[in-house]
Protein backbone atom coordinates (compact mmCIF):
# COMPACT_ATOMS: atom_id res chain seq x y z
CA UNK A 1 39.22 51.00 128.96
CA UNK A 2 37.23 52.80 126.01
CA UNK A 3 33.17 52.08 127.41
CA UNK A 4 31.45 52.38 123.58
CA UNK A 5 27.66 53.05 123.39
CA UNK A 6 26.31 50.26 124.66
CA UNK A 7 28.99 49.47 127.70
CA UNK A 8 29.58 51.04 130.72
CA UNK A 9 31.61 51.13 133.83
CA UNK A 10 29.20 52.08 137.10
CA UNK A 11 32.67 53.34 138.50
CA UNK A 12 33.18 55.51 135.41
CA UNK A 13 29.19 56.45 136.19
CA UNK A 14 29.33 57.00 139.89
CA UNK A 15 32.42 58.86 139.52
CA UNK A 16 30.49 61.73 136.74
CA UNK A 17 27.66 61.89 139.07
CA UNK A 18 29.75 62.59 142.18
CA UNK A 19 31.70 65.38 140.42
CA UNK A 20 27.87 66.77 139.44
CA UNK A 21 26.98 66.52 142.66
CA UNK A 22 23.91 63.68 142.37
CA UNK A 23 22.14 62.53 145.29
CA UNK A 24 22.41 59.36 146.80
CA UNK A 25 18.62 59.00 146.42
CA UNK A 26 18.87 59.92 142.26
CA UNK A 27 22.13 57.88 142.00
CA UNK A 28 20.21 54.92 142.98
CA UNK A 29 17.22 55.70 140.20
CA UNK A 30 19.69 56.17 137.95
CA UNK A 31 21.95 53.00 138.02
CA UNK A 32 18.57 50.96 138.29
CA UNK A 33 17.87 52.91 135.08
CA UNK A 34 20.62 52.19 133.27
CA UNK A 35 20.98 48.56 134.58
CA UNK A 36 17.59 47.77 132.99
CA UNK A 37 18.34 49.67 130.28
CA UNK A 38 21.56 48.09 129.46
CA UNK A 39 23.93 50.98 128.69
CA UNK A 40 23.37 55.24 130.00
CA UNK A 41 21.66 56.20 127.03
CA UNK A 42 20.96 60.08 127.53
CA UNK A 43 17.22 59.20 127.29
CA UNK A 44 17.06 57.01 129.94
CA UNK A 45 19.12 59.24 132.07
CA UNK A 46 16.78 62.15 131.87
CA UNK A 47 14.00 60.13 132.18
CA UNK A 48 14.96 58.97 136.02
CA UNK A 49 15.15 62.83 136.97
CA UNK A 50 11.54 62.74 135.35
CA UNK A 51 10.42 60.44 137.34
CA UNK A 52 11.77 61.56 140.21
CA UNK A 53 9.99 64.76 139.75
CA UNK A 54 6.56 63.34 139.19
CA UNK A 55 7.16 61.39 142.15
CA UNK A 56 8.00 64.46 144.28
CA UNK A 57 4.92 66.30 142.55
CA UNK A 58 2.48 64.08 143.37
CA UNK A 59 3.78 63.54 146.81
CA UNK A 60 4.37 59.53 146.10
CA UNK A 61 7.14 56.97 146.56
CA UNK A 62 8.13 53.92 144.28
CA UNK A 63 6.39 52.05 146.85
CA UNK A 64 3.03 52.94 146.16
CA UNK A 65 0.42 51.80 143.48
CA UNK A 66 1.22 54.16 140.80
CA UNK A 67 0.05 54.65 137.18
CA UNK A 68 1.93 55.95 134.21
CA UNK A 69 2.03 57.23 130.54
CA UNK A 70 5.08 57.92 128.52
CA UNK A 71 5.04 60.03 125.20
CA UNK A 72 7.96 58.29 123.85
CA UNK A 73 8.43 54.00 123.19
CA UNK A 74 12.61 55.35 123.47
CA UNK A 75 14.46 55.35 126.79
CA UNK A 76 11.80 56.48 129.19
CA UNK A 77 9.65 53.81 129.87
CA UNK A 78 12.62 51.91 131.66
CA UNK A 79 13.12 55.13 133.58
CA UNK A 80 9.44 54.59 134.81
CA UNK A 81 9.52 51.15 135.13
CA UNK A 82 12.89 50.85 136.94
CA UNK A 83 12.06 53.56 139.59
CA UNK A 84 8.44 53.58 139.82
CA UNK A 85 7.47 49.82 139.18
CA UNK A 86 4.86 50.98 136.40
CA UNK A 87 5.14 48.00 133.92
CA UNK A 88 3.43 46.94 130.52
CA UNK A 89 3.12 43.89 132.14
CA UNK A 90 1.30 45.26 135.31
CA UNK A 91 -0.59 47.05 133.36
CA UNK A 92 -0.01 50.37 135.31
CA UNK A 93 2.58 51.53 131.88
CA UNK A 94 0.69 52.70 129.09
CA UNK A 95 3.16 54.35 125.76
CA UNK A 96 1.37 56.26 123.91
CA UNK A 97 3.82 57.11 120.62
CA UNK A 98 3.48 60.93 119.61
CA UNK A 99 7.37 61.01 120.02
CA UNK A 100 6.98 63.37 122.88
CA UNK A 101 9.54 63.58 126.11
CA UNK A 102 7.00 63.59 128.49
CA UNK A 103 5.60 61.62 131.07
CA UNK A 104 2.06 61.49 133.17
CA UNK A 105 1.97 59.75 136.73
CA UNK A 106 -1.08 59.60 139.01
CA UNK A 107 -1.33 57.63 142.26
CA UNK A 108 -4.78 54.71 141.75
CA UNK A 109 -8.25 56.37 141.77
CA UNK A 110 -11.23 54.08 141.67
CA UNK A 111 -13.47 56.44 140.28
CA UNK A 112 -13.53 57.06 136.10
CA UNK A 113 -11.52 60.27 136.25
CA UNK A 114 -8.16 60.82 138.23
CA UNK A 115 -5.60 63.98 138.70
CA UNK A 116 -1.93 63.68 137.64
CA UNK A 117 1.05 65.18 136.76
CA UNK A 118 2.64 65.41 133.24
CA UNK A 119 6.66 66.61 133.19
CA UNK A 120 8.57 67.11 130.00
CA UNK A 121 11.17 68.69 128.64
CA UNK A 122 11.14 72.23 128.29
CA UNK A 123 12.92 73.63 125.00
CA UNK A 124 12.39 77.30 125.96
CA UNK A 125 15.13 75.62 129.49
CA UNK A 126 16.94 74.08 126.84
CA UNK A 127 18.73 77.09 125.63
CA UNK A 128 20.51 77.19 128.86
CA UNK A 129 22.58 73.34 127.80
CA UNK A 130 23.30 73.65 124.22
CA UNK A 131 24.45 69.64 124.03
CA UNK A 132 21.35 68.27 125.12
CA UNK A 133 19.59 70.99 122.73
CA UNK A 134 21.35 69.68 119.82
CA UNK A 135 21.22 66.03 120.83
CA UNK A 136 17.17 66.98 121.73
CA UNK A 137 16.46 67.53 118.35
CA UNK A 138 18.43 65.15 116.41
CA UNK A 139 21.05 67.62 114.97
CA UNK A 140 23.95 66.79 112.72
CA UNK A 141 26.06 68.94 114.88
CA UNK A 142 25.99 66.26 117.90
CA UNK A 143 28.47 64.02 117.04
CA UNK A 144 28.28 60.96 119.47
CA UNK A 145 31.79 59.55 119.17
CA UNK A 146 33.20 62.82 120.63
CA UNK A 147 30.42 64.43 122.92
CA UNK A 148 28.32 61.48 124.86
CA UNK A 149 30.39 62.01 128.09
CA UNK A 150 30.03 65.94 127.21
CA UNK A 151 26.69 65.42 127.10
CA UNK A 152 25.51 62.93 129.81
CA UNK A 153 27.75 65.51 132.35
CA UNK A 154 25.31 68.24 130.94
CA UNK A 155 22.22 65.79 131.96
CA UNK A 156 23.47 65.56 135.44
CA UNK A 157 24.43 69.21 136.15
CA UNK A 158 20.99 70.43 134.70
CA UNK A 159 19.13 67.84 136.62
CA UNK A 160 15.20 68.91 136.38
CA UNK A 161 16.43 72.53 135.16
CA UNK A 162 15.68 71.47 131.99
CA UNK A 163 11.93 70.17 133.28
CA UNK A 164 8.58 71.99 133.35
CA UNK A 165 5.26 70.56 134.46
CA UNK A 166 1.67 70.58 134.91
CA UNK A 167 -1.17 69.41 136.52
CA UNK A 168 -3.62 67.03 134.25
CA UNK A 169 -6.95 65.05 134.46
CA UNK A 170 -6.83 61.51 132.54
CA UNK A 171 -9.97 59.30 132.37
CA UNK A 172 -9.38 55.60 134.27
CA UNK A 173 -9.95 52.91 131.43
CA UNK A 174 -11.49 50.07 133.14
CA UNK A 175 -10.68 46.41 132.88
CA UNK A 176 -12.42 44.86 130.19
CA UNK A 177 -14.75 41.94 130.15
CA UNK A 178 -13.84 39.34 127.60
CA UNK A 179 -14.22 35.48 127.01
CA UNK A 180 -12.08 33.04 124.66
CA UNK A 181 -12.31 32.59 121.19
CA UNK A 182 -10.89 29.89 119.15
CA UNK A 183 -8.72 30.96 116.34
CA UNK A 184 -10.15 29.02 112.84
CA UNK A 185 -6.61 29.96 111.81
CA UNK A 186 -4.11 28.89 113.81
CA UNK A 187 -6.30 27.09 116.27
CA UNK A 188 -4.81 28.99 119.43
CA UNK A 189 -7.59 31.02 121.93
CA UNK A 190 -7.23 34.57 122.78
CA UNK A 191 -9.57 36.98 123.90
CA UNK A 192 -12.51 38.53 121.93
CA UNK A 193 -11.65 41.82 122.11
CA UNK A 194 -8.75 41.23 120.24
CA UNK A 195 -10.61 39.22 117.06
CA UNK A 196 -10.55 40.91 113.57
CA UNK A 197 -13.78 39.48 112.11
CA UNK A 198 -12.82 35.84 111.41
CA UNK A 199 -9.52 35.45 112.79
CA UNK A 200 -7.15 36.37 116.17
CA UNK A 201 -4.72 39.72 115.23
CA UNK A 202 -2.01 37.08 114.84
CA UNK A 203 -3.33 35.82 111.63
CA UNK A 204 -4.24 39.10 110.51
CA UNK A 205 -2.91 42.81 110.94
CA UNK A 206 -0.23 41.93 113.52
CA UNK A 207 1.44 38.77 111.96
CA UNK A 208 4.79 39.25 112.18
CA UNK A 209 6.29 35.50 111.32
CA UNK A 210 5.98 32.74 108.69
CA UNK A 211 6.78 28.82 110.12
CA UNK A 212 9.37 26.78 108.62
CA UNK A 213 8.67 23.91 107.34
């Protein structure tokens, strides 16, 4: 069977990671990865040996109360998600969009100030595996048809060869206070923190919908 873009077999995966010699531990991130994600996008793929080097870094397991930043709204936050349990929706997953592959994880501090780890990819390392260098920085000269198995092999042979990291300080944002306002809009409450002047976001900057009638 031809697995497109968007498919995939988890025979055809565990076989390519066996052959690379992947860990049990990392072949477990990585089909969580790619089950969340959908499909074993290269970005996605990398991003569970990310994680799994923060994790190792900052001497933590998925088990524990972690907190995370990713560079990048493509791929990696499902890496982070699926293997550390950092969510949007927990509110321990905050994307901050500079279109950077990099990621920061620190273990809960209850003071205003915390110590972390940031690991990205390193494109002095990426010399050494020319597909993911050309796929890395959007070239013409990766041609997806013909090299995504070439290249998701060269993911799991380089494993964190490609990585680099280093130690960071990030400032704890804490929760806010905030009380209900009614929308003179649309009639809906949300919170005030999120009011532009005399209406909810919804009915202003982030509309995103007209009804039908």
């Amino acid at each position: 069977m031809n697995y497109g873009p968007h498919t995939h077999s988890h025979g055809d995966l565990n076989s390519s990671m066996d052959t690379c010699g992947i860990s049990l531990r990392l072949k477990d991130y990585i089909i969580r990865c790619v089950d969340l994600h959908s499909y074993p996008a290269p970005g996605v793929l990398i991003g569970a040996f990310m994680v799994d080097y923060a994790l190792e870094l900052i001497r933590a397991t998925p088990s524990d109360k972690l907190y995370a930043v990713c560079e990048t709204p493509k791929c990696v936050p499902d890496a982070i998600q699926a293997i550390a349990h950092c969510t949007t929706g927990n509110h321990r997953l905050r994307i901050v969009p500079v279109g950077k592959f990099a990621i920061t994880l620190n273990a809960a501090s209850p003071g205003p100030v915390t110590e972390g780890v940031r690991v990205y990819i390193d494109r002095e390392k990426l010399k050494k595996y020319p597909t993911i260098g050309i796929w890395y920085v959007n070239s013409p000269a990766f041609v997806k048809d013909t090299m995504t198995l070439q290249l998701r092999e060269e993911i799991f042979r380089s494993g964190r060869a490609i990585l680099s990291s280093e130690a960071v300080r990030l400032t704890v944002s804490p929760k806010k206070r905030w009380k209900s306002i009614t929308c003179p809009c649309c009639g809906d409450t949300v919170p005030d923190y999120l009011f532009e002047k005399d209406r909810c976001a919804a009915c202003g900057s982030l509309k995103y919908y007209d009804k039908i009638s």
